[in-house]
PDB file of N, CA and C in Angstrom:
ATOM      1  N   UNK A   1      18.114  37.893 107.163  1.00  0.00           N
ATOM      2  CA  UNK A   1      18.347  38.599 108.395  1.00  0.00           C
ATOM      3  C   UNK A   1      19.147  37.703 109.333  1.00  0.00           C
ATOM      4  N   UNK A   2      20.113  38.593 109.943  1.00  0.00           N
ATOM      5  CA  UNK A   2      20.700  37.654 111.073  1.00  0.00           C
ATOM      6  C   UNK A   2      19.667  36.875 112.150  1.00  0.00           C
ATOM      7  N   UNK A   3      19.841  35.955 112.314  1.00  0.00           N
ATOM      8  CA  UNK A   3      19.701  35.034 113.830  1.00  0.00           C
ATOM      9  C   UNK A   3      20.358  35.776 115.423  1.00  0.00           C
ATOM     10  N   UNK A   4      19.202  36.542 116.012  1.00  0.00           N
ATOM     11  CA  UNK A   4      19.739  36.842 117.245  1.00  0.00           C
ATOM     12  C   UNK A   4      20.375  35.567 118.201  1.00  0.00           C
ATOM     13  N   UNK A   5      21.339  36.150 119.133  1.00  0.00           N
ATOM     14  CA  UNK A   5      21.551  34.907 120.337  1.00  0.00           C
ATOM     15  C   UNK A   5      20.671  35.052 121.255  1.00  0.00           C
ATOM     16  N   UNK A   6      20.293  33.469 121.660  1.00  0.00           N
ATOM     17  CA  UNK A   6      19.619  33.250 122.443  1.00  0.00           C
ATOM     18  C   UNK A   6      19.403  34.413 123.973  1.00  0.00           C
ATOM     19  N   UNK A   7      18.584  34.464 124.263  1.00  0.00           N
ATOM     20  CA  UNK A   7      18.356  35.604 125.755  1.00  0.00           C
ATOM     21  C   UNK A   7      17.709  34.916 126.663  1.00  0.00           C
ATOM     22  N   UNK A   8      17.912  35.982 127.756  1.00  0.00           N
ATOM     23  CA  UNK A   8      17.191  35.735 128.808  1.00  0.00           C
ATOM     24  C   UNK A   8      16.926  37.266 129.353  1.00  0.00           C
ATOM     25  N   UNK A   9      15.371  37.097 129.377  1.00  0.00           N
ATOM     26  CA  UNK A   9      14.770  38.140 129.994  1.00  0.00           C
ATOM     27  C   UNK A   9      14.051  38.033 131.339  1.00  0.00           C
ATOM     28  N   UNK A  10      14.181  38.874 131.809  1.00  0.00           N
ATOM     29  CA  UNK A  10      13.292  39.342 133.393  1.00  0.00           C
ATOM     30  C   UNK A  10      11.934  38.742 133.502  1.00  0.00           C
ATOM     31  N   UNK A  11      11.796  38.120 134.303  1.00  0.00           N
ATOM     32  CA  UNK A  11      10.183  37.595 134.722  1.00  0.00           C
ATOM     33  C   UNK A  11       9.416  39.374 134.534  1.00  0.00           C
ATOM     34  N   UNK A  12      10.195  40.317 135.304  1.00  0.00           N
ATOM     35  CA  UNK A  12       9.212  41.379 134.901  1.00  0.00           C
ATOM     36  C   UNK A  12       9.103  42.126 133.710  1.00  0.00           C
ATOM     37  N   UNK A  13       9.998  41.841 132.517  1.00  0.00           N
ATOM     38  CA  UNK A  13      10.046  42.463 131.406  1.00  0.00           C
ATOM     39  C   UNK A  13       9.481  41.526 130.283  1.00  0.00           C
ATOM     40  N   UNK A  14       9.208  40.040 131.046  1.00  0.00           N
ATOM     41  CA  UNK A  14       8.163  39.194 129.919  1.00  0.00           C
ATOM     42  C   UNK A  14       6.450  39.676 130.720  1.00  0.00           C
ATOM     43  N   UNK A  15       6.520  39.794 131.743  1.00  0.00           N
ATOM     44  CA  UNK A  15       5.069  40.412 132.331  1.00  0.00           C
ATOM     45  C   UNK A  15       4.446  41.610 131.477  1.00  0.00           C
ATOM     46  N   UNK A  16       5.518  42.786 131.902  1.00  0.00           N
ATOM     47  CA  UNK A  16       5.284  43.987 131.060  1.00  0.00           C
ATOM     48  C   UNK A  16       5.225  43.576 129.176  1.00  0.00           C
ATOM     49  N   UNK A  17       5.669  42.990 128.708  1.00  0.00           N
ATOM     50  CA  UNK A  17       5.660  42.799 127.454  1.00  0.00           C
ATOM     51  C   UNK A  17       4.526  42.322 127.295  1.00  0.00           C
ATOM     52  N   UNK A  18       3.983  40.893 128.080  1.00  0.00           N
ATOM     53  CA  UNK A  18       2.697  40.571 127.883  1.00  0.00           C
ATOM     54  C   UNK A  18       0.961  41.463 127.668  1.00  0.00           C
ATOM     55  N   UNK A  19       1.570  42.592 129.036  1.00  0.00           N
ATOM     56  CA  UNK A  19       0.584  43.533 129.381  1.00  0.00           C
ATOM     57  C   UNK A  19       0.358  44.291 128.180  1.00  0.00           C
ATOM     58  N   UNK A  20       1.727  44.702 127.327  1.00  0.00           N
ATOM     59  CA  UNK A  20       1.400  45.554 126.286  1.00  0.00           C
ATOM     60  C   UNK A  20       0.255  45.208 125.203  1.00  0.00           C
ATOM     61  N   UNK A  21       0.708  43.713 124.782  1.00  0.00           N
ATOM     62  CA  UNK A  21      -0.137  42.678 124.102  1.00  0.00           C
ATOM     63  C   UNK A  21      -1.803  42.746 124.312  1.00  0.00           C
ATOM     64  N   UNK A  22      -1.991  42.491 125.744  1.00  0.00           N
ATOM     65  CA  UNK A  22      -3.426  42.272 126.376  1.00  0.00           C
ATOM     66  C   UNK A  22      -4.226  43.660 126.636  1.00  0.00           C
ATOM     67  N   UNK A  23      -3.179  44.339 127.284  1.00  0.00           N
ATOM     68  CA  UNK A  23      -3.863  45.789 128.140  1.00  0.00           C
ATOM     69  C   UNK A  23      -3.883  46.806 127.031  1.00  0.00           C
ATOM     70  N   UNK A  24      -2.793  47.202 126.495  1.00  0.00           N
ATOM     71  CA  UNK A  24      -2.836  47.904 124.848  1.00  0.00           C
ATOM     72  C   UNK A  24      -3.363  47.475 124.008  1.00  0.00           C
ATOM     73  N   UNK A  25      -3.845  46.079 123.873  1.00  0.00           N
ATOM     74  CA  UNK A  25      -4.402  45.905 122.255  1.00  0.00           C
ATOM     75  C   UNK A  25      -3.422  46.093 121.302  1.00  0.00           C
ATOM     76  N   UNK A  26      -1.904  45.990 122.059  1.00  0.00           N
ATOM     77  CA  UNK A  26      -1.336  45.643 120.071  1.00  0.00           C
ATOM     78  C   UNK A  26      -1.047  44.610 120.024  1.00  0.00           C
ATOM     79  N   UNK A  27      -0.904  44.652 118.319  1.00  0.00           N
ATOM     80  CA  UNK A  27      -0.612  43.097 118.267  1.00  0.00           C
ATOM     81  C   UNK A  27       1.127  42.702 118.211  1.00  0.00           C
ATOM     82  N   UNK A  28       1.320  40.968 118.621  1.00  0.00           N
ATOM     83  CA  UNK A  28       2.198  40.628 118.762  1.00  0.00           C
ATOM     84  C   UNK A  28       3.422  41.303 118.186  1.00  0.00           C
ATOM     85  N   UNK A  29       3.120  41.491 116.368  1.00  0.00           N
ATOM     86  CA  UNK A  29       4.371  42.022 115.520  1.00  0.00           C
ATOM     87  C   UNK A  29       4.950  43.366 116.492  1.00  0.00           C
ATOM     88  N   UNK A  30       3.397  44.230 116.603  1.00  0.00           N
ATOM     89  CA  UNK A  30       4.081  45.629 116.908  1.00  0.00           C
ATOM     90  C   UNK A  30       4.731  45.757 117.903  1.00  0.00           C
ATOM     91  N   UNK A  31       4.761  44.864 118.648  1.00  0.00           N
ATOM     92  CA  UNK A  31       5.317  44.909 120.259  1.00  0.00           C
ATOM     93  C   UNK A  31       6.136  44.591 120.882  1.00  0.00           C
ATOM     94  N   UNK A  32       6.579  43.393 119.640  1.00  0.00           N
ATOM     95  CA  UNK A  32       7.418  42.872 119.506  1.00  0.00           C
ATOM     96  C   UNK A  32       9.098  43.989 119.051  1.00  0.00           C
ATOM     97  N   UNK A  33       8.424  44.343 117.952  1.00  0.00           N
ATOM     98  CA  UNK A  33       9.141  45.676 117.440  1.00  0.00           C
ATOM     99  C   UNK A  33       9.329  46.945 118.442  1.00  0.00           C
ATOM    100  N   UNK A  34       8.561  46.990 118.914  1.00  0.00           N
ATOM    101  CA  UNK A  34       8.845  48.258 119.712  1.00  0.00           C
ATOM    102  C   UNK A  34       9.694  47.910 121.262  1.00  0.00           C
ATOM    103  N   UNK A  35       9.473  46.258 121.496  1.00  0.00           N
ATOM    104  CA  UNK A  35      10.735  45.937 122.551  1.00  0.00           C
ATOM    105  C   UNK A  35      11.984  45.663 121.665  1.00  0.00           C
ATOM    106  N   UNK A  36      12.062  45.431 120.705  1.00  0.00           N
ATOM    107  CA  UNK A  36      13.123  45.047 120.136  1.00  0.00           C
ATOM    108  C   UNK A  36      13.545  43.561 119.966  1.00  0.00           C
ATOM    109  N   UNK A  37      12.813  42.771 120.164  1.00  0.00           N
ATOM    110  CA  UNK A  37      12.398  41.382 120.443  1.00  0.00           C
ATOM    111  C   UNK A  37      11.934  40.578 119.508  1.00  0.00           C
ATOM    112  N   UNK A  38      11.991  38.953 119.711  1.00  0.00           N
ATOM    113  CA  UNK A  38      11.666  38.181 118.792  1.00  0.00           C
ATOM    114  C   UNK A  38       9.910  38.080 118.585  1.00  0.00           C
ATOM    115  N   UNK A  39       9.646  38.142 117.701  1.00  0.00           N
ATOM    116  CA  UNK A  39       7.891  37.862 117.671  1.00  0.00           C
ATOM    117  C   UNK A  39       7.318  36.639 118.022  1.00  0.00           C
ATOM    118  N   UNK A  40       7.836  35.575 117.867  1.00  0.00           N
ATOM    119  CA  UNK A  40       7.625  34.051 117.961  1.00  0.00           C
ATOM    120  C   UNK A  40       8.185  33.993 119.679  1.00  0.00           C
ATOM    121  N   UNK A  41       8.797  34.722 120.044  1.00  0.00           N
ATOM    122  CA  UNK A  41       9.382  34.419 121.882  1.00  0.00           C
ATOM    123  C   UNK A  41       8.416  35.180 122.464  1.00  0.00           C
ATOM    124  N   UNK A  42       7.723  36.519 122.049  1.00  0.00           N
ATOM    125  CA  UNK A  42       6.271  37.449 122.546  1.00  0.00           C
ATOM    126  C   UNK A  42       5.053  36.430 122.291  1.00  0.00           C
ATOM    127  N   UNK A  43       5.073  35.956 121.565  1.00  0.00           N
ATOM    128  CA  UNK A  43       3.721  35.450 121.193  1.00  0.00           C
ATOM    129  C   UNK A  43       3.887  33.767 121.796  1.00  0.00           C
ATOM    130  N   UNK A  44       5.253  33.227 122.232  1.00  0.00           N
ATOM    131  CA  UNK A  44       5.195  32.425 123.274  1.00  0.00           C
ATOM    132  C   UNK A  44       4.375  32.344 124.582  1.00  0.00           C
ATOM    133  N   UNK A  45       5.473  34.053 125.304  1.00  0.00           N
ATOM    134  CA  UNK A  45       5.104  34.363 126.094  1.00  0.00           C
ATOM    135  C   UNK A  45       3.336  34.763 126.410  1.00  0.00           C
ATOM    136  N   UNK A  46       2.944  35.001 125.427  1.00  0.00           N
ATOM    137  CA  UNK A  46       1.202  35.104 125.407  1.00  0.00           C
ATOM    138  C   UNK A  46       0.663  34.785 125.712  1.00  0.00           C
ATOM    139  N   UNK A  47       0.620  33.422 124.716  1.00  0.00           N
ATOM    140  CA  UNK A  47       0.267  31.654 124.898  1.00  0.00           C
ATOM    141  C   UNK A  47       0.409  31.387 126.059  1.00  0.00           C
ATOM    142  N   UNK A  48       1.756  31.621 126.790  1.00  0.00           N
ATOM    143  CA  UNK A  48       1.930  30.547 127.866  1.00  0.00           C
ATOM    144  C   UNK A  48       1.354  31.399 129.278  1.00  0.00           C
ATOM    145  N   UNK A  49       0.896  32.799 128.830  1.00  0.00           N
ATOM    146  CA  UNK A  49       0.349  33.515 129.972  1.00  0.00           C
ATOM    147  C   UNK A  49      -0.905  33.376 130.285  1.00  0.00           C
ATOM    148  N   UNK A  50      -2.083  33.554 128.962  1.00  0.00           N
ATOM    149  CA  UNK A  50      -3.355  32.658 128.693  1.00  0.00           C
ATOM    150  C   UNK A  50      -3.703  30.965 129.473  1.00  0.00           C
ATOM    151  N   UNK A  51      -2.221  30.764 129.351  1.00  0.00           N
ATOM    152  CA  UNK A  51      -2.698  29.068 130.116  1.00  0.00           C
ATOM    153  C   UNK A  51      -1.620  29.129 131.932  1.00  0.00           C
ATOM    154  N   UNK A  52      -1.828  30.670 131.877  1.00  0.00           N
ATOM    155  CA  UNK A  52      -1.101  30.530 133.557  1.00  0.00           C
ATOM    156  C   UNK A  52       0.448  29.837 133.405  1.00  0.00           C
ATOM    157  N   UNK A  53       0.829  29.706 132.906  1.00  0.00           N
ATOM    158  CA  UNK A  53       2.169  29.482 133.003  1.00  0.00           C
ATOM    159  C   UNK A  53       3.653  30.024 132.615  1.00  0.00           C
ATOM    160  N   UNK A  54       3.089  31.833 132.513  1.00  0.00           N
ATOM    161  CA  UNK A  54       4.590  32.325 132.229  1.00  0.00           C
ATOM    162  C   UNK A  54       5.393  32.680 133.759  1.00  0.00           C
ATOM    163  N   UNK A  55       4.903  32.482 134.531  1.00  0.00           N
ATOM    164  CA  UNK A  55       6.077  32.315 135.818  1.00  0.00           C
ATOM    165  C   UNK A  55       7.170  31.547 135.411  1.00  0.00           C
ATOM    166  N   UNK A  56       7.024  30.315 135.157  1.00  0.00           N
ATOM    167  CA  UNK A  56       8.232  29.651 135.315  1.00  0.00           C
ATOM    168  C   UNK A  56       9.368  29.469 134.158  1.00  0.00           C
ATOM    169  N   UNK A  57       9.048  30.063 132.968  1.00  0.00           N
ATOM    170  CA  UNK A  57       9.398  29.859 131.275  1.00  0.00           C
ATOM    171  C   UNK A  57      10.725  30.965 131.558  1.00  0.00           C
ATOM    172  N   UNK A  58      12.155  29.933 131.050  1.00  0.00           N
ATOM    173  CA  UNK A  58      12.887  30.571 130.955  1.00  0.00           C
ATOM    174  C   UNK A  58      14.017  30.908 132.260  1.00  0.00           C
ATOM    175  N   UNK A  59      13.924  29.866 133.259  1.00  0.00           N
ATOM    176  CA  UNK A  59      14.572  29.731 134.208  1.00  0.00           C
ATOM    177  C   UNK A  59      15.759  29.148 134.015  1.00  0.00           C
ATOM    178  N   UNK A  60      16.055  28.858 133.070  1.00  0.00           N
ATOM    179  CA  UNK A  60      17.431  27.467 133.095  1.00  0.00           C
ATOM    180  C   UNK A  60      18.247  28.594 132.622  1.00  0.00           C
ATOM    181  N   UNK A  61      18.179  30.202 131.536  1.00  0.00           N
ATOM    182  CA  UNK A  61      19.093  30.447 131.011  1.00  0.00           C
ATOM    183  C   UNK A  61      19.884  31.856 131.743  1.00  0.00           C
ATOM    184  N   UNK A  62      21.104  32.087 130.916  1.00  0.00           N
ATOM    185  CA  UNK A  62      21.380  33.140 132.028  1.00  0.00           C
ATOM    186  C   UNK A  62      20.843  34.182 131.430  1.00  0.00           C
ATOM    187  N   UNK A  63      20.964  35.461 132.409  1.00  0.00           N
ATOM    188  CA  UNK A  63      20.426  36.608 132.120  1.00  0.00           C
ATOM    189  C   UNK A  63      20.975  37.641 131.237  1.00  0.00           C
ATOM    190  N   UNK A  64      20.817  37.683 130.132  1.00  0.00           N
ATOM    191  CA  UNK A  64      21.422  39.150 129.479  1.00  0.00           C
ATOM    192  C   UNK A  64      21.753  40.536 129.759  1.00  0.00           C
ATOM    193  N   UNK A  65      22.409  40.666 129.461  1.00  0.00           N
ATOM    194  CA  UNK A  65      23.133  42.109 130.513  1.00  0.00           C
ATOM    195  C   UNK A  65      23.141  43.348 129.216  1.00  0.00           C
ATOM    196  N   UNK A  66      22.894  44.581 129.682  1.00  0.00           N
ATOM    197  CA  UNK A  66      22.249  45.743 128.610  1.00  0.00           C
ATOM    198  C   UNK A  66      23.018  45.638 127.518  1.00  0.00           C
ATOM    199  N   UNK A  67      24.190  45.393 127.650  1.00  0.00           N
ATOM    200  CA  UNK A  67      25.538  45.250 126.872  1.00  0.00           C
ATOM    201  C   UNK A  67      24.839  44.919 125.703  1.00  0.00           C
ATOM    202  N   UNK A  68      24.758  43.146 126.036  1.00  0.00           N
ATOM    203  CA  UNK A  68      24.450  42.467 124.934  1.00  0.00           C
ATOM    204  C   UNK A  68      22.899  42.469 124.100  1.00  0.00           C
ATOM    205  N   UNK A  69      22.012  43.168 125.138  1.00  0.00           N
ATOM    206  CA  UNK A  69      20.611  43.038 124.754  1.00  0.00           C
ATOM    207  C   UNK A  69      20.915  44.538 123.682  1.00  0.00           C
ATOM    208  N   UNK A  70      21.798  45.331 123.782  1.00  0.00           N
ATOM    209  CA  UNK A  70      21.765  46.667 123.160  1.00  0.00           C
ATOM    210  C   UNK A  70      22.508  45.973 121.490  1.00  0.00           C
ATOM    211  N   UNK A  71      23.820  45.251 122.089  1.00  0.00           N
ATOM    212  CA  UNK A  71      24.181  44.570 120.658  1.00  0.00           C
ATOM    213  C   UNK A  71      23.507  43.897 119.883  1.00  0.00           C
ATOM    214  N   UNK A  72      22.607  42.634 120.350  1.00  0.00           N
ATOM    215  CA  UNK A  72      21.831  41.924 119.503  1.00  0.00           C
ATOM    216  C   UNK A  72      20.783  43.022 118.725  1.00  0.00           C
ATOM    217  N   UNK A  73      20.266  44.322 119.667  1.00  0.00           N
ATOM    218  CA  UNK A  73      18.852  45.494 118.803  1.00  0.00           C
ATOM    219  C   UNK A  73      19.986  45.813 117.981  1.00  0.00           C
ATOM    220  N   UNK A  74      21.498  46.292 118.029  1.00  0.00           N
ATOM    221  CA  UNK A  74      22.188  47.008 116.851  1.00  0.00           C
ATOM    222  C   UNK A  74      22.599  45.970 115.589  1.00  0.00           C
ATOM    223  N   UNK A  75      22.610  44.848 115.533  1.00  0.00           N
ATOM    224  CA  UNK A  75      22.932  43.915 115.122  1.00  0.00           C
ATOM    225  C   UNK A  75      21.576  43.636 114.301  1.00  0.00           C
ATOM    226  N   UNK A  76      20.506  43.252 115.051  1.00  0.00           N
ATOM    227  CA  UNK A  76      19.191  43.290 113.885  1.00  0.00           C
ATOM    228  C   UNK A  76      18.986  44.711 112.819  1.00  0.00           C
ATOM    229  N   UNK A  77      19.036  46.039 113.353  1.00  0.00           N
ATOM    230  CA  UNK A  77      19.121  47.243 112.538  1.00  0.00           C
ATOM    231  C   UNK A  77      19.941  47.190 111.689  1.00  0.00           C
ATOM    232  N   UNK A  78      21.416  46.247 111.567  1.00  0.00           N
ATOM    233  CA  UNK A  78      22.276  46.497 110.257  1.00  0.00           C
ATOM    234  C   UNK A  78      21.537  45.648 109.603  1.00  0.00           C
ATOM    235  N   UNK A  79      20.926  44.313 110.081  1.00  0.00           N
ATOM    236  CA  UNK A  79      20.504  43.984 109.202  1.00  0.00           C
ATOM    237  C   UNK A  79      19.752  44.454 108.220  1.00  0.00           C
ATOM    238  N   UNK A  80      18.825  44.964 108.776  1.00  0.00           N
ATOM    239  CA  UNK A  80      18.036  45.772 108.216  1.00  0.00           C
ATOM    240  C   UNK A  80      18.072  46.903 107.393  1.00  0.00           C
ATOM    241  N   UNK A  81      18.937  47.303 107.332  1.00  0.00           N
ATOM    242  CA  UNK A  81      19.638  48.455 106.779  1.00  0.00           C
ATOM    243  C   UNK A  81      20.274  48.036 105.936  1.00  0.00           C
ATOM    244  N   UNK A  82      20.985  46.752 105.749  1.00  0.00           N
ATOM    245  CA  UNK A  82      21.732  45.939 104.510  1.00  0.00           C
ATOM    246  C   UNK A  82      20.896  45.627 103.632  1.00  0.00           C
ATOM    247  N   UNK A  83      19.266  45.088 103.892  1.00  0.00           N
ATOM    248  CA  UNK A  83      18.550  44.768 103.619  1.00  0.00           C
ATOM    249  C   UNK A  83      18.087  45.767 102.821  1.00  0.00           C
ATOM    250  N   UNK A  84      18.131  46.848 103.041  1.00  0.00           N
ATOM    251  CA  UNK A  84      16.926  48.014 102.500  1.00  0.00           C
ATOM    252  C   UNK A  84      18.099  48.966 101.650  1.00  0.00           C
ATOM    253  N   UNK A  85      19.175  48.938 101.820  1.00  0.00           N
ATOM    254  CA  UNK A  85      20.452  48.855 100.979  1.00  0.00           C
ATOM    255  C   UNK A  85      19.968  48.266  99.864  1.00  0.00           C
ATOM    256  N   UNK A  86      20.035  47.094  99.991  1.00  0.00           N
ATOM    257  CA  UNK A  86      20.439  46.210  98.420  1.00  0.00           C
ATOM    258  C   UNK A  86      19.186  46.216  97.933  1.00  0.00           C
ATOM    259  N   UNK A  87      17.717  46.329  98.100  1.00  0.00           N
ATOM    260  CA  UNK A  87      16.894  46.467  97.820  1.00  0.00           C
ATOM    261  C   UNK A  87      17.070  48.058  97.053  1.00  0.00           C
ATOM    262  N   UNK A  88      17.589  49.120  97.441  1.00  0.00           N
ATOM    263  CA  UNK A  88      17.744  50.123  96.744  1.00  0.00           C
ATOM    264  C   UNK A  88      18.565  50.205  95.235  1.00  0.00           C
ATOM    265  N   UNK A  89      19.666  49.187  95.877  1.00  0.00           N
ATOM    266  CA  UNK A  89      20.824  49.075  95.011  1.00  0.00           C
ATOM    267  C   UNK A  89      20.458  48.556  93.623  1.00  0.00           C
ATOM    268  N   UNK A  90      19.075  47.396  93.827  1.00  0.00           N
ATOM    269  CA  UNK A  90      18.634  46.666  92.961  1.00  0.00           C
ATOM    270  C   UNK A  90      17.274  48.095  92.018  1.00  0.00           C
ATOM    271  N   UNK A  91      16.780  48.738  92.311  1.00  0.00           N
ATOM    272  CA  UNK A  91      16.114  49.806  92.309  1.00  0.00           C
ATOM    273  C   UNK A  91      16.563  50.522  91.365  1.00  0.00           C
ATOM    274  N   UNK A  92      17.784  50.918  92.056  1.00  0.00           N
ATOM    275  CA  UNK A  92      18.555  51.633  90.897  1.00  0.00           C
ATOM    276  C   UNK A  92      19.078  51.226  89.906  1.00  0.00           C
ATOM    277  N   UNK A  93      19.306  50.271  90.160  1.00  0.00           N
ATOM    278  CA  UNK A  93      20.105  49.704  88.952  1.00  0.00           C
ATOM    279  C   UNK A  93      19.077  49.204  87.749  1.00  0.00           C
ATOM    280  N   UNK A  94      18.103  48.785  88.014  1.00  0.00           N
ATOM    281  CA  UNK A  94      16.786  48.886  87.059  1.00  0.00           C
ATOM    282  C   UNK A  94      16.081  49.992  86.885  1.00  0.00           C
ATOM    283  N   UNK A  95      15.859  50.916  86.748  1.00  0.00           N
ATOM    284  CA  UNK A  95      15.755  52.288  86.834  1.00  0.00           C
ATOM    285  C   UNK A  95      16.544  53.271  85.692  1.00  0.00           C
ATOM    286  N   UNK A  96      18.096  53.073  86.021  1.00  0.00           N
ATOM    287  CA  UNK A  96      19.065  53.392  85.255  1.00  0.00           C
ATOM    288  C   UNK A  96      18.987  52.555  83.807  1.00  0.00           C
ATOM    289  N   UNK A  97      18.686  51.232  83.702  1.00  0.00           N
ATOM    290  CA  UNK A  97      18.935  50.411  83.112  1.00  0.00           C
ATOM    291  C   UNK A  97      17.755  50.990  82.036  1.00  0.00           C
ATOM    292  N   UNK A  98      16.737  51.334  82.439  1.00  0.00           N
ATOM    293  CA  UNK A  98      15.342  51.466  81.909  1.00  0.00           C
ATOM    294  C   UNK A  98      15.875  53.048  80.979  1.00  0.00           C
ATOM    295  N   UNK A  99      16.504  54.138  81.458  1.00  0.00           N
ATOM    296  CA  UNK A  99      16.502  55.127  81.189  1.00  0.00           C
ATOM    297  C   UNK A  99      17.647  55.260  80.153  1.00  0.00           C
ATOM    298  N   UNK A 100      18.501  54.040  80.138  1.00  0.00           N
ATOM    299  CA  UNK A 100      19.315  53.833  78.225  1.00  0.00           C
ATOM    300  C   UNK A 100      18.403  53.984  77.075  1.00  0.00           C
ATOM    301  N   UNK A 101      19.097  54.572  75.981  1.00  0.00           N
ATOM    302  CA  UNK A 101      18.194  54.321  75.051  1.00  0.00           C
ATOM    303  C   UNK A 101      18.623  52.635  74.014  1.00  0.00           C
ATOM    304  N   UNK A 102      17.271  52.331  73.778  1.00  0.00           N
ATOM    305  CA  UNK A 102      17.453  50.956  73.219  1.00  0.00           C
ATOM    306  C   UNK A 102      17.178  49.734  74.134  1.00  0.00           C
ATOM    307  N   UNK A 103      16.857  49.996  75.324  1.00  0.00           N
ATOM    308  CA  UNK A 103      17.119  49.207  76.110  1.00  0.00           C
ATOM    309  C   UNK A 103      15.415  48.761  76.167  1.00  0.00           C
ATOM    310  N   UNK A 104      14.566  48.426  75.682  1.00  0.00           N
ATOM    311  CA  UNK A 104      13.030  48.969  76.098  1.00  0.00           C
ATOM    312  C   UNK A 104      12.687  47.043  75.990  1.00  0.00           C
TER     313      UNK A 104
END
């Protein structure tokens, strides 16, 4: 899978992300997924909310603009889709392979 570029998100959109985590009861993966986000940068943010310190995390970088936060979510989906591609590709092709005769 591709490597997203680095981001920068909203003090209030790492809050709300956190809340989903704590106040919803899901877990990190799903929430991660459903912001479109890294799992290991959610489950940072967790950690560092548990010990009072997600105020300040993430001040040095600049802010991502919809543009690019929309490119990096379309950019993980090809991956994904390349992914589940060649996984098919491989599928079929053993499948087909199986359904020669002689081939057993």
């Amino acid at each position: 899978m591709e490597r997203l570029p680095r981001q920068k998100y909203t003090q209030e959109f790492r809050e709300q992300a956190v809340r989903m985590v704590r106040e919803q009861e899901l877990t990190i993966p799903e929430a991660a997924r459903r912001l479109a986000m890294s799992e290991k940068t959610l489950a940072n943010w967790v950690f560092r909310a548990r010990q009072g310190q997600l105020a300040g995390q993430g001040e040095t970088r600049r802010p991502v603009t919809d543009l690019e936060a929309e490119v990096s979510r379309l950019k993980r989906e090809l991956a994904e889709a390349r992914m589940e591609r060649d996984i098919l590709k491989n599928a079929t092709a053993y499948f087909a392979k199986a359904q020669l005769p002689g081939t057993h």
